[in-house]
Protein backbone atom coordinates (compact mmCIF):
# COMPACT_ATOMS: atom_id res chain seq x y z
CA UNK A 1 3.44 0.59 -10.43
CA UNK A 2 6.60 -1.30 -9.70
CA UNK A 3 7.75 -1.31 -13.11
CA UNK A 4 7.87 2.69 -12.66
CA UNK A 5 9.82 2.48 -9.54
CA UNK A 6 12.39 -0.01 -11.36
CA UNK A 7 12.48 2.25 -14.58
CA UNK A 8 13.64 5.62 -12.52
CA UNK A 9 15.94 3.12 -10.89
CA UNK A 10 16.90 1.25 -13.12
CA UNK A 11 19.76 3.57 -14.67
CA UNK A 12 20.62 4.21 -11.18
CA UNK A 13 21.67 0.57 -10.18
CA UNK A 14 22.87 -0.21 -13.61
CA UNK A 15 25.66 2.46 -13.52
CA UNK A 16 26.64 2.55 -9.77
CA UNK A 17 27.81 -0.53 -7.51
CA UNK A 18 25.75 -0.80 -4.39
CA UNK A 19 27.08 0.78 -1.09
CA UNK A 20 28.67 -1.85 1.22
CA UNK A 21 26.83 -0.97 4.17
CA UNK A 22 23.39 -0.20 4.46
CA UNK A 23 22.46 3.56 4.83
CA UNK A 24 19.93 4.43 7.34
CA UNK A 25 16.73 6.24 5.50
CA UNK A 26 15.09 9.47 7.12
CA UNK A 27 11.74 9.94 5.31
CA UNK A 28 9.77 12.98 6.10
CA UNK A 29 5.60 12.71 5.55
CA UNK A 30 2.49 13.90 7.02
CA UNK A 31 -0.56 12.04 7.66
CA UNK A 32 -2.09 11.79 5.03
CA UNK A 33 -4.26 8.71 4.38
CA UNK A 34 -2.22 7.25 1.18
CA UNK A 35 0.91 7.35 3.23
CA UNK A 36 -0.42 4.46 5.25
CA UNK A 37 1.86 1.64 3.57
CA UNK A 38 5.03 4.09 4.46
CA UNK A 39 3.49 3.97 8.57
CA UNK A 40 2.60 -0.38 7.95
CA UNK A 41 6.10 -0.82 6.58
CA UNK A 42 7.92 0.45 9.80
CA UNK A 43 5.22 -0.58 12.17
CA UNK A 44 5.05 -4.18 10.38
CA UNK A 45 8.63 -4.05 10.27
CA UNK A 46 8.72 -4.92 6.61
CA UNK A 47 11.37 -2.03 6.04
CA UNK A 48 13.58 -4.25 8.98
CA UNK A 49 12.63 -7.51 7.18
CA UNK A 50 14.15 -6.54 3.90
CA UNK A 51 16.86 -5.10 5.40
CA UNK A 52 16.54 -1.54 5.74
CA UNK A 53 16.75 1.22 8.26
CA UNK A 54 14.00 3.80 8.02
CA UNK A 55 13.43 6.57 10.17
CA UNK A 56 9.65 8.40 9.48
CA UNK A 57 9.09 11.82 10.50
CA UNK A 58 5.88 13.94 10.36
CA UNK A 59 6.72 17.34 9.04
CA UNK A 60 4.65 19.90 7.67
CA UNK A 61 5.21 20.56 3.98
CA UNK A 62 7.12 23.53 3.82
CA UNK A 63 9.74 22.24 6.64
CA UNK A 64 9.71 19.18 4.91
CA UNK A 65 10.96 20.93 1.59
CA UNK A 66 13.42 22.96 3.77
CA UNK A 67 14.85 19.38 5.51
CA UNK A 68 15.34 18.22 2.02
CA UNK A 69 17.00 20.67 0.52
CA UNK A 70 19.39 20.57 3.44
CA UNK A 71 20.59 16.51 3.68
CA UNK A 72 18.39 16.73 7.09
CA UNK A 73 16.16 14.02 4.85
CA UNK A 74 16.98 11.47 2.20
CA UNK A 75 13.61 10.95 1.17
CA UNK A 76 9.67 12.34 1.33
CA UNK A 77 6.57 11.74 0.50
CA UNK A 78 5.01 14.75 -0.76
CA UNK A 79 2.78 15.80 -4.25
CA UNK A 80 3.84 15.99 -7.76
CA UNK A 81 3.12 19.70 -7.33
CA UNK A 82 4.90 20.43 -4.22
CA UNK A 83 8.12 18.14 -5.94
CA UNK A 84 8.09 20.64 -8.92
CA UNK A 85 8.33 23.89 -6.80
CA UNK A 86 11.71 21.67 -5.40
CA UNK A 87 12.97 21.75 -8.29
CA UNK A 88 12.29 24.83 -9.54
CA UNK A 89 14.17 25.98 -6.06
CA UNK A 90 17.66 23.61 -6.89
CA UNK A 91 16.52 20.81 -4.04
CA UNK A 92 18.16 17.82 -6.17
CA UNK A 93 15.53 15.21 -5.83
CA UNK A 94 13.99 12.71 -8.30
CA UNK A 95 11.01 10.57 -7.72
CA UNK A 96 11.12 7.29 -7.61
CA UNK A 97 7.74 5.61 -7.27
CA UNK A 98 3.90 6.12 -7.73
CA UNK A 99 2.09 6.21 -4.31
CA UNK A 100 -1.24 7.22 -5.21
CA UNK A 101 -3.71 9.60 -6.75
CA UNK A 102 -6.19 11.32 -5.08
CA UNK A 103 -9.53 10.69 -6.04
CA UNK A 104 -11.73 12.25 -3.35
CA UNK A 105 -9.45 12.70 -0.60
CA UNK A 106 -8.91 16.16 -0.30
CA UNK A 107 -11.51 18.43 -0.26
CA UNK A 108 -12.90 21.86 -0.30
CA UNK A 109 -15.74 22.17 2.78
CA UNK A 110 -17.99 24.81 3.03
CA UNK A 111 -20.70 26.43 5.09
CA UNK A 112 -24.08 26.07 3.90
CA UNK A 113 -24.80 29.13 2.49
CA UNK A 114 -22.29 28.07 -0.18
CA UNK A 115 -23.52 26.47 -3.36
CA UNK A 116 -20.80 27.03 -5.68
CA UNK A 117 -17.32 28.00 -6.38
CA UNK A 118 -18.35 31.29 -7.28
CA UNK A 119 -19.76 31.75 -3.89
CA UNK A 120 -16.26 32.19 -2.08
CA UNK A 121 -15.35 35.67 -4.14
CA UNK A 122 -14.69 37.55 -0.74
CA UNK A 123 -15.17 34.61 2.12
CA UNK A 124 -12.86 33.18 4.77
CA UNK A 125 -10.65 29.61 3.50
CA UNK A 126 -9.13 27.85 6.27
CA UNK A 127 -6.28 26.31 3.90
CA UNK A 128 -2.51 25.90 4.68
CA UNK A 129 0.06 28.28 2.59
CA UNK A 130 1.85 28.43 -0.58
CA UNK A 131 3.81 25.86 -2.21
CA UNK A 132 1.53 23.23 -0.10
CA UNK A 133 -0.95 20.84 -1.87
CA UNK A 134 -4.08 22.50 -0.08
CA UNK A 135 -3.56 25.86 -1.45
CA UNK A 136 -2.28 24.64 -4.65
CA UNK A 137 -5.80 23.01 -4.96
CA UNK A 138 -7.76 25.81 -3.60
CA UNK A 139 -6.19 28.18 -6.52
CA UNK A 140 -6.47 25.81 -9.67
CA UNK A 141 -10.46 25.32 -8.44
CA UNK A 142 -11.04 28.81 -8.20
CA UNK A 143 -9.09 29.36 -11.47
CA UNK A 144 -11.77 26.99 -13.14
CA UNK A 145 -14.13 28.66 -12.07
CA UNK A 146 -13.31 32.16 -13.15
CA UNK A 147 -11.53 33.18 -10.12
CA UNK A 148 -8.46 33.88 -8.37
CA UNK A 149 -6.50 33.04 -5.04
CA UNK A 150 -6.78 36.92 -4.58
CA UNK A 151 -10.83 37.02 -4.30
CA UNK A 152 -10.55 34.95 -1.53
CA UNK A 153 -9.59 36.06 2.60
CA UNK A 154 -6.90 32.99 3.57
CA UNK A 155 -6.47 32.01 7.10
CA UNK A 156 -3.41 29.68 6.57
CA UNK A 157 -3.57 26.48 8.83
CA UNK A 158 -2.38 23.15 7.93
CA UNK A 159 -4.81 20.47 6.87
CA UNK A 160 -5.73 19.20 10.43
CA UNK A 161 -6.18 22.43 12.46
CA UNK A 162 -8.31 24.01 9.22
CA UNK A 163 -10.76 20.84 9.81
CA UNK A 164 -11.01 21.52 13.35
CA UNK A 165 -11.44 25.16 13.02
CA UNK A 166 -13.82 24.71 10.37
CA UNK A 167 -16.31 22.12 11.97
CA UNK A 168 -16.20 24.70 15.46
CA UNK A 169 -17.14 27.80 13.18
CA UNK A 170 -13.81 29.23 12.26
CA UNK A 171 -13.93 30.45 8.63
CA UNK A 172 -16.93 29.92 5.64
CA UNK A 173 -14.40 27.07 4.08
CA UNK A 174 -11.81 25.02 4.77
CA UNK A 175 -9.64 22.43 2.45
CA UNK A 176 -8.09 19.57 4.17
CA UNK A 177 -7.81 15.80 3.07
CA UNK A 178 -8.06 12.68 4.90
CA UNK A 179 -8.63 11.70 7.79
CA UNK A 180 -9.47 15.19 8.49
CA UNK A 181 -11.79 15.46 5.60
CA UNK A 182 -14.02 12.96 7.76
CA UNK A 183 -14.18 15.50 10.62
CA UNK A 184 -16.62 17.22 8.79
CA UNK A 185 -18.42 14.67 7.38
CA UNK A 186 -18.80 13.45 11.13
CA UNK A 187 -20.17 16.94 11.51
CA UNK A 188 -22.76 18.03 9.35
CA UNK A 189 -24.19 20.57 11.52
CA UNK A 190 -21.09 22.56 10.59
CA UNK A 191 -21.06 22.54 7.09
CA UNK A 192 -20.81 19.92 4.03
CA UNK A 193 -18.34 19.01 1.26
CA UNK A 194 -18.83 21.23 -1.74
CA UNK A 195 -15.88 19.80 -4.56
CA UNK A 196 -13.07 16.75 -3.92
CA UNK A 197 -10.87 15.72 -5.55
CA UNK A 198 -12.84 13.46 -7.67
CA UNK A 199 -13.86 16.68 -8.96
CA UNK A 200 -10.33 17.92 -9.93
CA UNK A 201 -8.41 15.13 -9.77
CA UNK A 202 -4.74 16.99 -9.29
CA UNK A 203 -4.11 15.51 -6.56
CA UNK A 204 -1.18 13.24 -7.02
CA UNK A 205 1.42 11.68 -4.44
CA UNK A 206 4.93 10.12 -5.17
CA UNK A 207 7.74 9.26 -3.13
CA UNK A 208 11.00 11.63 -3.34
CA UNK A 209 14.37 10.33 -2.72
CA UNK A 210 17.80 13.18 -2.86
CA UNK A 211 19.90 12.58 -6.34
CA UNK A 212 22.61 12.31 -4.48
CA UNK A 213 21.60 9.12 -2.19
CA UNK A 214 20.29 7.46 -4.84
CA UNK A 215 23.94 7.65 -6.39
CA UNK A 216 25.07 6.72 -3.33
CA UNK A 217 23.11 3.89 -2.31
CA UNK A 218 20.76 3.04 -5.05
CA UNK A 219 19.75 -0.77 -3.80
CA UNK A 220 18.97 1.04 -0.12
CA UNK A 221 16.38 2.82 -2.50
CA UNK A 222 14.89 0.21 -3.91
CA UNK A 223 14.33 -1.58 -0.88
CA UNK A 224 12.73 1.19 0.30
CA UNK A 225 10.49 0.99 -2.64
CA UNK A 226 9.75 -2.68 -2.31
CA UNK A 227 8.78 -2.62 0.88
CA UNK A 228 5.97 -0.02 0.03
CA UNK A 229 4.83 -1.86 -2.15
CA UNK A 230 4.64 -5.24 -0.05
CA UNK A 231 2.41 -3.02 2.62
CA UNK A 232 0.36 -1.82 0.26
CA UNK A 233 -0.50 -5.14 -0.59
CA UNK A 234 -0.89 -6.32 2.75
CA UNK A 235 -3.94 -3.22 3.53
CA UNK A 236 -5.28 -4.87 0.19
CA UNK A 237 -4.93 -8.03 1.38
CA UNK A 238 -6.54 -7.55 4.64
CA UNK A 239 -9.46 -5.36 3.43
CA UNK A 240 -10.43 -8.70 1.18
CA UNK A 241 -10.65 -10.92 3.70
CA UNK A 242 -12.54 -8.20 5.73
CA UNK A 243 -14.75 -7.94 3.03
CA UNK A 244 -15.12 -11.76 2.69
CA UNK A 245 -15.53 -12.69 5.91
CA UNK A 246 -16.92 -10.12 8.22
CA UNK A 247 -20.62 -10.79 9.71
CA UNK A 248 -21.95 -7.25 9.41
CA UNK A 249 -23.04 -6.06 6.27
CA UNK A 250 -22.11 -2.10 6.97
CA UNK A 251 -18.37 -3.35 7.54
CA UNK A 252 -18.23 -5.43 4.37
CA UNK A 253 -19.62 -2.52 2.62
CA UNK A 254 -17.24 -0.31 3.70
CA UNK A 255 -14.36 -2.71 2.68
CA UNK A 256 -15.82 -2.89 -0.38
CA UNK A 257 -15.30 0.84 -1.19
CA UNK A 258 -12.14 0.86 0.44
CA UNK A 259 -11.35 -1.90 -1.70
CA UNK A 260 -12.21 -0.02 -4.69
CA UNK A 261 -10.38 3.38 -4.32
CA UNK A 262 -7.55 1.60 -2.09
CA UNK A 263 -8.48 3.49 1.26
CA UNK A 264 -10.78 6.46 1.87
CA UNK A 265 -10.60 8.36 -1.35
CA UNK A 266 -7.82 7.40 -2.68
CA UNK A 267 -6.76 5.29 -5.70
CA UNK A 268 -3.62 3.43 -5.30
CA UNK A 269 -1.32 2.36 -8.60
CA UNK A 270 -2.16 -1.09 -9.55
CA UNK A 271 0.46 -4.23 -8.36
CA UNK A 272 1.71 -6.04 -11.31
């Protein structure tokens, strides 16, 4: 997906000279499992070694909106959904790159008694609040399935805690994504994964930068972008030689599906 990144750029840097001094980046996120290359890139310091300051915070969605929309952050990580209720609320932001597209990540787990969609009409969803991916999700699945948000009782936790209380016996359901999703699967006991995102695939994540830095200091983007990009390629990188190398056969597998949907449910954009 670089040549998206450079084509939302690309007008950008051709119509405004780059700032003289680099601008320090403060990019809110959560922990969400196709954020990794944003965590490798500080942690690797491949931000540092293409010479850019980046500051990652882990805020919940809504805050994170709110720290936008105020100049508190220059960039996020967040969902094509939760980028168009920005908008729609005057937070001047435009996104810039591709990160990935859910494709089994998040999930909709259920108590055993539950064998379809249909089944929730009046039962407990552990699922965090409006204008968040999770309950975004939980409304467009019940919508296919001739339901409503409103036949459904909501205890609103973020993705984490609504894994935990889920797999301990708080509420019949609970959406989350991963790594939490894997709290249940570790758990079967409690419950099991009804839908994923496989199943609705509307899950899709992009990186958010303010209009106005961008004006401002449009190659301080773009390094930003690049050096996603170049730690994306190094988990790639590594899970192939995992993969080709490693002695036990469970480990290779699991490199090998890693490999395929570029970490645990997840499909990355393609390097060119």
């Amino acid at each position: 997906m670089r040549p998206f990144a450079v084509f939302l750029l690309a007008a950008w840097l051709a119509a405004v000279p780059p700032a003289a001094h680099a601008q320090k980046v403060v990019l809110g996120m959560s922990g969400w499992t196709g954020f990794s290359p944003l965590s490798l890139a500080d942690k690797a310091d491949i931000f540092k070694k293409n010479g850019v300051d980046v500051e990652l915070r882990m805020i919940p969605p809504v805050p994170r909106s709110a720290a936008l929309a105020s100049g508190a952050l220059n960039a996020a990580a967040t969902t094509v959904d939760q980028h168009i209720v920005w908008m729609s609320a005057g937070i001047p932001s435009v996104q810039v790159a591709l990160i990935d597209k859910s494709n089994g990540g998040d999930g909709l787990a259920v108590r055993s008694g539950i064998n379809s969609i249909k089944d929730l009409k009046g039962k407990t969803v552990n699922v965090d609040g409006p204008g968040t991916v999770q309950h975004f999700m939980l409304s467009y699945i019940l919508q296919k399935n001739g339901l409503t948000i409103q036949d459904v009782i909501r205890a609103t936790m973020a993705a984490q805690p609504a894994a935990q209380a889920f797999v301990t016996g708080q509420g019949d359901a609970a959406v989350t994504y991963e790594p939490y999703l894997s709290t249940v699967r570790a758990n079967p006991d409690a419950g099991r994964i009804l839908v994923t995102s496989k199943d609705y695939p509307v899950v899709i994540d992009t990186l958010v930068f303010r209009t106005d830095f961008i004006k401002q200091h449009p190659q301080v983007v773009k390094k930003v972008v690049d050096s996603f990009f170049e730690a994306q390629d190094m988990i790639r990188r590594n899970l192939q030689h995992t993969y080709q190398t490693h002695s036990d056969p469970h480990v290779r597998e699991a490199a090998s599906q890693s490999l395929a949907t570029m970490g645990v449910g997840m499909e990355a954009p393609p390097m060119t």
